[in-house]
C-alpha atoms as a PDB file:
ATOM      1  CA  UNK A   1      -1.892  -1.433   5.595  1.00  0.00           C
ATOM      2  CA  UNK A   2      -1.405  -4.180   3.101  1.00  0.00           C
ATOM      3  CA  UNK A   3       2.590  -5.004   3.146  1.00  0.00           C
ATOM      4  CA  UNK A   4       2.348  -7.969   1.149  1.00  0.00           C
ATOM      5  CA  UNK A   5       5.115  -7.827  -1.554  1.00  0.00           C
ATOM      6  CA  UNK A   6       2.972  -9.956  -3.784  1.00  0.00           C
ATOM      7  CA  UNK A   7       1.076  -6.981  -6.390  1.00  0.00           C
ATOM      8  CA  UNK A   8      -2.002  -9.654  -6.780  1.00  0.00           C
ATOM      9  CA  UNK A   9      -2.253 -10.201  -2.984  1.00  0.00           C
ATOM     10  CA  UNK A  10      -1.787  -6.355  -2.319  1.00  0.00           C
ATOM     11  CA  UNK A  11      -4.780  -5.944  -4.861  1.00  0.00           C
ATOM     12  CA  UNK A  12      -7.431  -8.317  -2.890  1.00  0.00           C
ATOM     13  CA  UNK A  13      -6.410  -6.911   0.089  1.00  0.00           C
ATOM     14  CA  UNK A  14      -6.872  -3.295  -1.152  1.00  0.00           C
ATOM     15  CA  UNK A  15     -10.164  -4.609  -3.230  1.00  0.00           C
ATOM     16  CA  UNK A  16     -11.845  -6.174   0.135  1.00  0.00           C
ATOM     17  CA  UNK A  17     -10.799  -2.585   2.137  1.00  0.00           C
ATOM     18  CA  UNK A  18     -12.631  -0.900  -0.303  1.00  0.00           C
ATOM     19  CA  UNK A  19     -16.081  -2.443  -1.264  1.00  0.00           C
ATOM     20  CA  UNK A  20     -16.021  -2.691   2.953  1.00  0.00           C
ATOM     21  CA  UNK A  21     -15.476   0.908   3.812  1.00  0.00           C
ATOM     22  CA  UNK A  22     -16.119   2.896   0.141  1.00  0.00           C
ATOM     23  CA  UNK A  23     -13.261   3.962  -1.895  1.00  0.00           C
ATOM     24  CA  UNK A  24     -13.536   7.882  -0.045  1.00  0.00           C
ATOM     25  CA  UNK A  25     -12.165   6.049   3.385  1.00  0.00           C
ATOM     26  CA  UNK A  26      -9.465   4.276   2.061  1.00  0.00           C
ATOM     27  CA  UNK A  27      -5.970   5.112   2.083  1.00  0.00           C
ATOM     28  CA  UNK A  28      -3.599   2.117   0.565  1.00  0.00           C
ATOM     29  CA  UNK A  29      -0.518   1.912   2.919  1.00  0.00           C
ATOM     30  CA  UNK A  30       2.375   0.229   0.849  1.00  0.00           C
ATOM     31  CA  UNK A  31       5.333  -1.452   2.971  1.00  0.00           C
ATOM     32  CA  UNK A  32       7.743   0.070   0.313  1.00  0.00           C
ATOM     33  CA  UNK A  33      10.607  -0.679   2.564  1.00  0.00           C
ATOM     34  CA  UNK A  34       9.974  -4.395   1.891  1.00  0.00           C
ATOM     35  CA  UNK A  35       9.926  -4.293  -2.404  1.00  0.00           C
ATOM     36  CA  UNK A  36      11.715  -2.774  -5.240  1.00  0.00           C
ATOM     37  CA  UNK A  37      10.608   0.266  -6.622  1.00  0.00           C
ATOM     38  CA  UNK A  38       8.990  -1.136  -9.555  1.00  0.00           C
ATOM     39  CA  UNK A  39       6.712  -3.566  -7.131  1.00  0.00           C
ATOM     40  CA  UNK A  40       5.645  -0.195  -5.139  1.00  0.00           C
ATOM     41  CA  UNK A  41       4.413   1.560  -8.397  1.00  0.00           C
ATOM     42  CA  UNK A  42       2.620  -1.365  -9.595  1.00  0.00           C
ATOM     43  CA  UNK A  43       0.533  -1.049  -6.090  1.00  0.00           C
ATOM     44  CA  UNK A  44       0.142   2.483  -6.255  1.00  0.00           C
ATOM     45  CA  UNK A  45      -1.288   1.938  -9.873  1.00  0.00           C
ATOM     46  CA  UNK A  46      -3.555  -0.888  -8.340  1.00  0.00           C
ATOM     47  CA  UNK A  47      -4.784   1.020  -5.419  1.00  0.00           C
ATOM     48  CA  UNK A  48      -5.333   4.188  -7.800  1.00  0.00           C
ATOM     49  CA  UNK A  49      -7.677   1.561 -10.150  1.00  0.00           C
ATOM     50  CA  UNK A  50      -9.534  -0.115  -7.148  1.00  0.00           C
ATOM     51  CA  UNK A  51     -10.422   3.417  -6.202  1.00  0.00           C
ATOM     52  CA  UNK A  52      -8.760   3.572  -2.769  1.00  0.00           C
ATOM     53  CA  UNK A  53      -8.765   7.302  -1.906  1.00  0.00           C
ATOM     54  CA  UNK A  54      -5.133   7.966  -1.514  1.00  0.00           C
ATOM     55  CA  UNK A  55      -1.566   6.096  -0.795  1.00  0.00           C
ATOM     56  CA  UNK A  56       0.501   6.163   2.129  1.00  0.00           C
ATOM     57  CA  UNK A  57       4.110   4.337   1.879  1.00  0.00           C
ATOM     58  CA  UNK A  58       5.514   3.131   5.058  1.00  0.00           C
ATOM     59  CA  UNK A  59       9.622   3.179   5.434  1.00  0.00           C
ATOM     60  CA  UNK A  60      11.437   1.259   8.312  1.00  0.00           C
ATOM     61  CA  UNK A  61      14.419   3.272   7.972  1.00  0.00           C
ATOM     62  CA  UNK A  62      12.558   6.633   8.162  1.00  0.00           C
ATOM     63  CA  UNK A  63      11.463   5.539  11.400  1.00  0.00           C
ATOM     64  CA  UNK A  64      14.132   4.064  12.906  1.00  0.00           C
ATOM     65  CA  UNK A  65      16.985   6.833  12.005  1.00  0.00           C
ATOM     66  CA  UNK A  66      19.274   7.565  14.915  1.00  0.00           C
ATOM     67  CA  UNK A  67      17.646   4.402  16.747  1.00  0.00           C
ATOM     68  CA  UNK A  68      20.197   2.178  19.016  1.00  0.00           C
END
């Protein structure tokens, strides 16, 4: 999980995960409940050219629904 909402930040983080564990074990997870949309694309994009192996987004709302 890499929920910075900096893109370049997102990017090392992503780049490290993925020279450490090869690009087949690595699934990005985006905090896109912290960003605009546009900022969540443009780490999709960066985790598709760093080779990570797929994307997961992460919503707080999705997992707090009906919560008290």
């Amino acid at each position: 999980m890499a929920y910075s909402t900096s893109t370049d930040v997102f990017r090392e983080q992503i780049r490290v995960a993925v020279e450490a564990g090869g690009g087949n074990r690595v699934w990005a997870g985006i905090g896109a409940y912290r960003q605009v949309a546009d900022s969540t694309v443009a780490k999709i994009t960066a985790a598709r050219a760093l080779g990570a192996r797929g994307i997961v987004l992460f919503s707080y709302n999705s997992t707090s629904a009906g919560a008290s």
